[in-house]
Structure formats: structure tokens, C-alpha cells
C-alpha atoms as a PDB file:
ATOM      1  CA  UNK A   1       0.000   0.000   0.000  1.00  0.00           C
ATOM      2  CA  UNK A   2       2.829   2.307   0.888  1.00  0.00           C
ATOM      3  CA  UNK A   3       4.055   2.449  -2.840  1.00  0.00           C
ATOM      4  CA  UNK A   4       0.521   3.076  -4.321  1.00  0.00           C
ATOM      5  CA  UNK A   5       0.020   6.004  -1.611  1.00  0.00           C
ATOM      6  CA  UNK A   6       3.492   7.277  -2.688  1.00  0.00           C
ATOM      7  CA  UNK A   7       2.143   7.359  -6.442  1.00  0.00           C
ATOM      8  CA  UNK A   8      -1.243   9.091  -5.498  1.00  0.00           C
ATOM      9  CA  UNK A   9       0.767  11.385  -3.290  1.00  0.00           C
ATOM     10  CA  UNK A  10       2.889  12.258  -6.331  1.00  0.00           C
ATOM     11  CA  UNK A  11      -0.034  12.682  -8.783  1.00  0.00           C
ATOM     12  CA  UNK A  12      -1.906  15.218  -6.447  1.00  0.00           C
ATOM     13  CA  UNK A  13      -4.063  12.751  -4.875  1.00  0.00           C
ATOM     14  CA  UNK A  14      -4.884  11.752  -1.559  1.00  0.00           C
ATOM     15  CA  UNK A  15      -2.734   9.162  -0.631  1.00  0.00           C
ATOM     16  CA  UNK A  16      -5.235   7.935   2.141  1.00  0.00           C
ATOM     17  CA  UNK A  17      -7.251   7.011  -0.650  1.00  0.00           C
ATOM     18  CA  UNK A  18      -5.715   3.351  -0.426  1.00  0.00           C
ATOM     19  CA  UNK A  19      -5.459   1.933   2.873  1.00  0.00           C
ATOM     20  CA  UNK A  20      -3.908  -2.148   3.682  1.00  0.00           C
ATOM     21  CA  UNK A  21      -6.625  -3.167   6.424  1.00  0.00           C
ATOM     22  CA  UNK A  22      -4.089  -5.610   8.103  1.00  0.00           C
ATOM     23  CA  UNK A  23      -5.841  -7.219  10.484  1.00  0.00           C
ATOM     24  CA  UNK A  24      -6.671 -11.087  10.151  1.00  0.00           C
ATOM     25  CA  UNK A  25      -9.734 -11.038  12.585  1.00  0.00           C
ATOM     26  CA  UNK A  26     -12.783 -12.817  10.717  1.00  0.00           C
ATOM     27  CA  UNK A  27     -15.139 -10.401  12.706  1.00  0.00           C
ATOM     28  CA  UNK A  28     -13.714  -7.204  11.820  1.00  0.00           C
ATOM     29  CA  UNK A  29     -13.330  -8.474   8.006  1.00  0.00           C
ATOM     30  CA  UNK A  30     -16.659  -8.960   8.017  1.00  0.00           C
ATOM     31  CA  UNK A  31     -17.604  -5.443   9.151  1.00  0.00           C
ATOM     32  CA  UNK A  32     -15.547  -3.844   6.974  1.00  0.00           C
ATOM     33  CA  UNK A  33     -17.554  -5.436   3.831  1.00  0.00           C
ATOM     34  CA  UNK A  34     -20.618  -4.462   5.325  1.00  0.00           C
ATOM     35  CA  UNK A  35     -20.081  -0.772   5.396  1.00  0.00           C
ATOM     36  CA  UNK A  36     -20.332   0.920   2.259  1.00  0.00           C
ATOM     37  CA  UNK A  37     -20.437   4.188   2.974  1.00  0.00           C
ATOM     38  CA  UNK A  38     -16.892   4.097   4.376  1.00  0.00           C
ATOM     39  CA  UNK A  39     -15.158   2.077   2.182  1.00  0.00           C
ATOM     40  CA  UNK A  40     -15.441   2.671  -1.936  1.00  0.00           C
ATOM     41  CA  UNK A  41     -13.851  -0.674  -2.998  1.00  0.00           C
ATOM     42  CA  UNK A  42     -12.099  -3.474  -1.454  1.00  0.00           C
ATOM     43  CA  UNK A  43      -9.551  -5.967  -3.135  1.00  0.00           C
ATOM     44  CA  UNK A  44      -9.233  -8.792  -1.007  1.00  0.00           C
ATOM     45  CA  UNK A  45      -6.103 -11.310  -0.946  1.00  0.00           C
ATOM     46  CA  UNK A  46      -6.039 -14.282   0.437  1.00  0.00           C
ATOM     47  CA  UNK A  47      -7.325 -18.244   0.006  1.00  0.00           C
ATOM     48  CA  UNK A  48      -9.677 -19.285  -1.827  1.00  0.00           C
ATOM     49  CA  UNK A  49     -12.666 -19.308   1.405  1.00  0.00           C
ATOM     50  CA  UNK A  50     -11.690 -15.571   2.196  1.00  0.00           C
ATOM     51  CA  UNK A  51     -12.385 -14.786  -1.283  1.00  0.00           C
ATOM     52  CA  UNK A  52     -15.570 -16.677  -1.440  1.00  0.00           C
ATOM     53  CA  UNK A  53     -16.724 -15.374   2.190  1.00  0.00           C
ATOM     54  CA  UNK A  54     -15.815 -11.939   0.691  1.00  0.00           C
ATOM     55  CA  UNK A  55     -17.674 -12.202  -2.425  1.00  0.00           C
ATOM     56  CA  UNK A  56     -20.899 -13.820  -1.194  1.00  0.00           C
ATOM     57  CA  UNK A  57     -21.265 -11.152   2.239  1.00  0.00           C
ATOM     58  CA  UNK A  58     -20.130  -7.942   0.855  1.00  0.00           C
ATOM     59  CA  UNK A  59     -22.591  -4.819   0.497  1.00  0.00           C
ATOM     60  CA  UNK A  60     -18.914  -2.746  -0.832  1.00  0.00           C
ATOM     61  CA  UNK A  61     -17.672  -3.572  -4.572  1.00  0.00           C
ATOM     62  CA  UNK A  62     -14.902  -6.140  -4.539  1.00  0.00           C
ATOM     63  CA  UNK A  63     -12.159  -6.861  -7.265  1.00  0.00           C
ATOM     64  CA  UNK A  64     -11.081 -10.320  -6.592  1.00  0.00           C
ATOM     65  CA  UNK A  65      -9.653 -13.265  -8.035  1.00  0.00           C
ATOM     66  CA  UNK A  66     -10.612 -17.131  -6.884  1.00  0.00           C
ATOM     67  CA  UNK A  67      -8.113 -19.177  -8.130  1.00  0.00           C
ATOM     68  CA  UNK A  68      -4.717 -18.072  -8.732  1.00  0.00           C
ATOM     69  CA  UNK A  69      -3.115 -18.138 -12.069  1.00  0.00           C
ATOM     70  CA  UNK A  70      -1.231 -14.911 -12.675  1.00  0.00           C
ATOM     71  CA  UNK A  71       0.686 -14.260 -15.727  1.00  0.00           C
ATOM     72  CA  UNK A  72       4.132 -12.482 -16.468  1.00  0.00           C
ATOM     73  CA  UNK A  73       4.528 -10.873 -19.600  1.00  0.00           C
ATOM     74  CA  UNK A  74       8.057 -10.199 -20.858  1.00  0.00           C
ATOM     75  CA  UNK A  75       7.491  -7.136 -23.693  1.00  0.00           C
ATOM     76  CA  UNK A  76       9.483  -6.278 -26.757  1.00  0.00           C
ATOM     77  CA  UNK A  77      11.417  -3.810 -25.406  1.00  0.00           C
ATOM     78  CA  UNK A  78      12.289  -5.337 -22.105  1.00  0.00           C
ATOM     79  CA  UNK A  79      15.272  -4.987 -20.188  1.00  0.00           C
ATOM     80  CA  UNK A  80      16.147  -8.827 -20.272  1.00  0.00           C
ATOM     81  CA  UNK A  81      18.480  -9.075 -16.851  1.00  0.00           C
ATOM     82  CA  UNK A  82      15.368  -7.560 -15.058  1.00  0.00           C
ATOM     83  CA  UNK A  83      12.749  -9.890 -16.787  1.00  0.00           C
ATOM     84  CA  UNK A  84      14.896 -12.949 -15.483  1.00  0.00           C
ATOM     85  CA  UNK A  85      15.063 -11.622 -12.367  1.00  0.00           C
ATOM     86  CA  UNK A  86      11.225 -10.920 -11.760  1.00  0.00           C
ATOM     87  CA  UNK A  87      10.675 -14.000 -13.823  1.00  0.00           C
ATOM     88  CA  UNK A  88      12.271 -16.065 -11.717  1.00  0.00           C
ATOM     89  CA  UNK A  89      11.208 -14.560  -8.326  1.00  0.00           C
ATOM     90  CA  UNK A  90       7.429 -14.684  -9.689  1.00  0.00           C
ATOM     91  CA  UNK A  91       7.485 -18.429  -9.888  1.00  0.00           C
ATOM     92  CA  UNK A  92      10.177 -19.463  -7.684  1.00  0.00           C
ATOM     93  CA  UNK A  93      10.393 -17.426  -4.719  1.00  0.00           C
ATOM     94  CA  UNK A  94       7.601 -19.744  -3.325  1.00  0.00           C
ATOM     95  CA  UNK A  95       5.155 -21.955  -5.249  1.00  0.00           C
ATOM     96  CA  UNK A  96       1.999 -21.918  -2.608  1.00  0.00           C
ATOM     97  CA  UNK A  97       0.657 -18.336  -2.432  1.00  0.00           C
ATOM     98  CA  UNK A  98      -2.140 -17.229  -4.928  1.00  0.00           C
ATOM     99  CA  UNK A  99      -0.343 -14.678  -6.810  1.00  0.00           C
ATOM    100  CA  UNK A 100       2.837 -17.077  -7.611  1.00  0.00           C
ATOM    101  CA  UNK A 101       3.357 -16.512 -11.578  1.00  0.00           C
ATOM    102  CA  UNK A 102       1.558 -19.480 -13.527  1.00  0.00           C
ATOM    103  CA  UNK A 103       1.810 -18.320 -17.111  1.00  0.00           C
ATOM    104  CA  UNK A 104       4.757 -16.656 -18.765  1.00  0.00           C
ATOM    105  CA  UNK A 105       3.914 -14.852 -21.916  1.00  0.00           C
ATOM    106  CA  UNK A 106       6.580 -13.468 -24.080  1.00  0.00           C
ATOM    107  CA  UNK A 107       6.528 -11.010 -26.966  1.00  0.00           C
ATOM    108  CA  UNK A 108       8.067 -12.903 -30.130  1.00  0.00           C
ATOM    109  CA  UNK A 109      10.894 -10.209 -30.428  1.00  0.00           C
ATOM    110  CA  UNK A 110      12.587 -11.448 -27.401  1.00  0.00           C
ATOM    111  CA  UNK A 111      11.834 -14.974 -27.400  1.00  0.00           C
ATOM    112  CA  UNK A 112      15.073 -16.414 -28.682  1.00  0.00           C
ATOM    113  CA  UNK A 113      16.992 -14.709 -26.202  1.00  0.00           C
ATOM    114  CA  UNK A 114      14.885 -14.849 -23.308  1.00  0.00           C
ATOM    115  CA  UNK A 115      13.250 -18.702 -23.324  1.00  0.00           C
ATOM    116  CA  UNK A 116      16.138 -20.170 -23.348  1.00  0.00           C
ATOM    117  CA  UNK A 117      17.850 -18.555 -20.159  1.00  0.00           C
ATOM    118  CA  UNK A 118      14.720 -18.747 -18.100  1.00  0.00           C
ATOM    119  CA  UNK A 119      13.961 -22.053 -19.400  1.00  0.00           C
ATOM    120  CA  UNK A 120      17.550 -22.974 -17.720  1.00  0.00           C
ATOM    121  CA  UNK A 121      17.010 -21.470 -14.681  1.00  0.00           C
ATOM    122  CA  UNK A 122      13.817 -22.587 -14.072  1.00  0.00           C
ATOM    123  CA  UNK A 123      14.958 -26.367 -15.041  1.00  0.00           C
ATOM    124  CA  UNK A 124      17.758 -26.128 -12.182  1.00  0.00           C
ATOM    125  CA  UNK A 125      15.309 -25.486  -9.556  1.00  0.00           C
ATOM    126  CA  UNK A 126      12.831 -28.216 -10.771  1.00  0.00           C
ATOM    127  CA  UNK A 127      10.101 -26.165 -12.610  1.00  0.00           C
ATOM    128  CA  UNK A 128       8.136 -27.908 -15.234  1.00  0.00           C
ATOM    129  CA  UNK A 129       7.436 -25.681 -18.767  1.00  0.00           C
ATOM    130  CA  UNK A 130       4.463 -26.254 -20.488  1.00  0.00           C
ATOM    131  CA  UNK A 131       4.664 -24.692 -23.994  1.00  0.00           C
ATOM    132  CA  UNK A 132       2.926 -23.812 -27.383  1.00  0.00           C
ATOM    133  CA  UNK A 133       4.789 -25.261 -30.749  1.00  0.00           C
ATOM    134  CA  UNK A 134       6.766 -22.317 -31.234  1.00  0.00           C
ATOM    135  CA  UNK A 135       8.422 -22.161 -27.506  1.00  0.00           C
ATOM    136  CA  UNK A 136       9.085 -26.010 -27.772  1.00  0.00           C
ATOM    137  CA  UNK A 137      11.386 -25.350 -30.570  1.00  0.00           C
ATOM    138  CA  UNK A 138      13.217 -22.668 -28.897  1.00  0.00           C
ATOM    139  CA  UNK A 139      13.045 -24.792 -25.054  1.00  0.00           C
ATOM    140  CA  UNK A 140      14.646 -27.958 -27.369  1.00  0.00           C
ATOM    141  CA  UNK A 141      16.911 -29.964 -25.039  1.00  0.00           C
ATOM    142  CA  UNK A 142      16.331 -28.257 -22.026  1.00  0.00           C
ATOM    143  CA  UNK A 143      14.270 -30.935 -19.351  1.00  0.00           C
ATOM    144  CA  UNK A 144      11.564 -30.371 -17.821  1.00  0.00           C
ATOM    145  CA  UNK A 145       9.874 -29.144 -21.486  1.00  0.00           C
ATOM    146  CA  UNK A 146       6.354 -30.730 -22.137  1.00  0.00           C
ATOM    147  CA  UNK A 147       3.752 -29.992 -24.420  1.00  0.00           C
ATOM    148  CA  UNK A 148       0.594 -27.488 -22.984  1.00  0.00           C
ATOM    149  CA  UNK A 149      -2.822 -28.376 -22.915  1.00  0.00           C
ATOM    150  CA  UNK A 150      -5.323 -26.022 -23.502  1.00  0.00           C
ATOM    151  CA  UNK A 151      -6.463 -26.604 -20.056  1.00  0.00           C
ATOM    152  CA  UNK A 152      -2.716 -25.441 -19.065  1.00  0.00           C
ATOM    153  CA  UNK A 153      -3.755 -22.125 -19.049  1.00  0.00           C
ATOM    154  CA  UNK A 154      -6.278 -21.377 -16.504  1.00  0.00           C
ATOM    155  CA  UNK A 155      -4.435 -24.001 -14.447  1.00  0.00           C
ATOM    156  CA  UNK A 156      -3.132 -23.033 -10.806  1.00  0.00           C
ATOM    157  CA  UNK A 157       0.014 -25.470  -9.659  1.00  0.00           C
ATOM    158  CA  UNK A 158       1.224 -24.507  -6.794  1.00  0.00           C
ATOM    159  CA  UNK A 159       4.208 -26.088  -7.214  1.00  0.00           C
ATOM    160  CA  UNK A 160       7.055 -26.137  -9.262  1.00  0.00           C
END
């Protein structure tokens, strides 16, 4: 929260606009979804019962997300080192939580130089890549290379 208040703060808006509620009491969670004319919006994170508690009780708007299956997106003009890096850290730094990375996209300009390296890395620490034709030719040799299913893509592993 402290970086998106920053960011208001430096576009001229009120950085109290965004609060992080951190309290884990079920009770006061449950108050807080009831009150509308306090809160504007509320985007909850946590497992899979919070978010359905959350969704089925609240009287405020909610962005949410059930199951987990977040995406990273490596762009043309990407700085590559950086890309491995967050790469890496999305899917790596630990499997369980709901917004571990669980499909990699990446724009066809940097594909030959970026698949490869993060398909290395990722076979060294045990991750399985599940790819279309054209990422299978480029992930050739490496292990841990298999074939995607359509279903692979709305899929949540929370493992490796």
C-alpha cells in the first residue's frame, strides 16, 4: 500500500485514498464489507474461502480473483536481466501463495533470447514448462519441457 500512496501522493491525490486493512480477525473483516459508505472498494487477498466469504457477504464492490493463475509478460522492449530476475522470483520465490506466476507470456521479439535462459534457470530449480509449438522449438533440449494443454492455461500449480 505504501508504494501506491506514494504514487497518489505524487499525482496530487490523496494518498489515504488506499489503505492495507491488516488485520486477520474474521469479525472485523466482516464489518468492513458491510459498510459501504466508508469504504469505496475493497480488493481482497487471500485463500480461496476468504475470497468466497468476501464475495458472497459484501454490500462494498470487490475486485477479486478465486483461483490463482497470474501471468508475467516479458514485452518487446524489455530490459532482459530484469525480466529474469522478476521472472524467476514470480514463480520461484515460493510456489503456494495465490499470486505465484503461472503463465509466462513473451513477446516474439525477445523470445530467442529470453526462453532459453529462463527455461535454464527454471529447469535447475525443478520447474516444469508447459509450452505452445513455437516455444518447444526454442526450449529444445532443455528438461523439464512438455507440451501445454489447452487446459494449461487457466491451471493453478502450486508447485514447481
Amino acid at each position: 500500500a505504501r508504494e501506491v500512496q506514494a504514487a497518489l501522493a505524487e499525482a496530487g491525490l490523496p494518498p489515504q485514498a488506499v489503505q492495507l486493512v491488516e488485520t486477520t480477525d474474521r469479525a472485523a473483516v466482516g464489518r468492513l464489507i458491510a459498510m459501504p459508505e466508508y469504504c469505496d472498494v475493497i480488493i481482497p487477498r487471500g485463500g480461496k474461502g476468504l475470497i468466497e466469504r468476501i464475495a458472497a457477504e459484501a454490500r462494498v464492490p470487490v475486485i477479486k480473483h478465486l483461483d490463482g493463475n497470474c501471468h508475467v509478460y516479458v514485452d518487446a522492449e524489455v530490459d532482459l536481466e530484469m525480466a529474469l530476475r522478476v521472472t524467476d522470483n514470480a514463480k520461484t520465490q515460493k510456489f503456494s501463495p495465490c499470486n505465484a506466476a503461472e503463465s509466462l507470456l513473451v513477446h516474439a521479439a525477445q523470445a530467442q533470447a529470453f526462453l532459453p535462459r529462463i527455461g535454464a534457470i527454471f529447469a535447475a530449480k525443478g520447474v516444469e514448462m508447459r509450452g505452445c509449438p513455437r516455444s518447444l522449438a526454442i526450449l529444445a533440449g532443455l528438461p523439464g519441457v512438455v507440451t501445454a494443454t489447452e487446459a494449461d492455461w487457466g491451471e493453478e500449480y502450486l508447485a514447481p
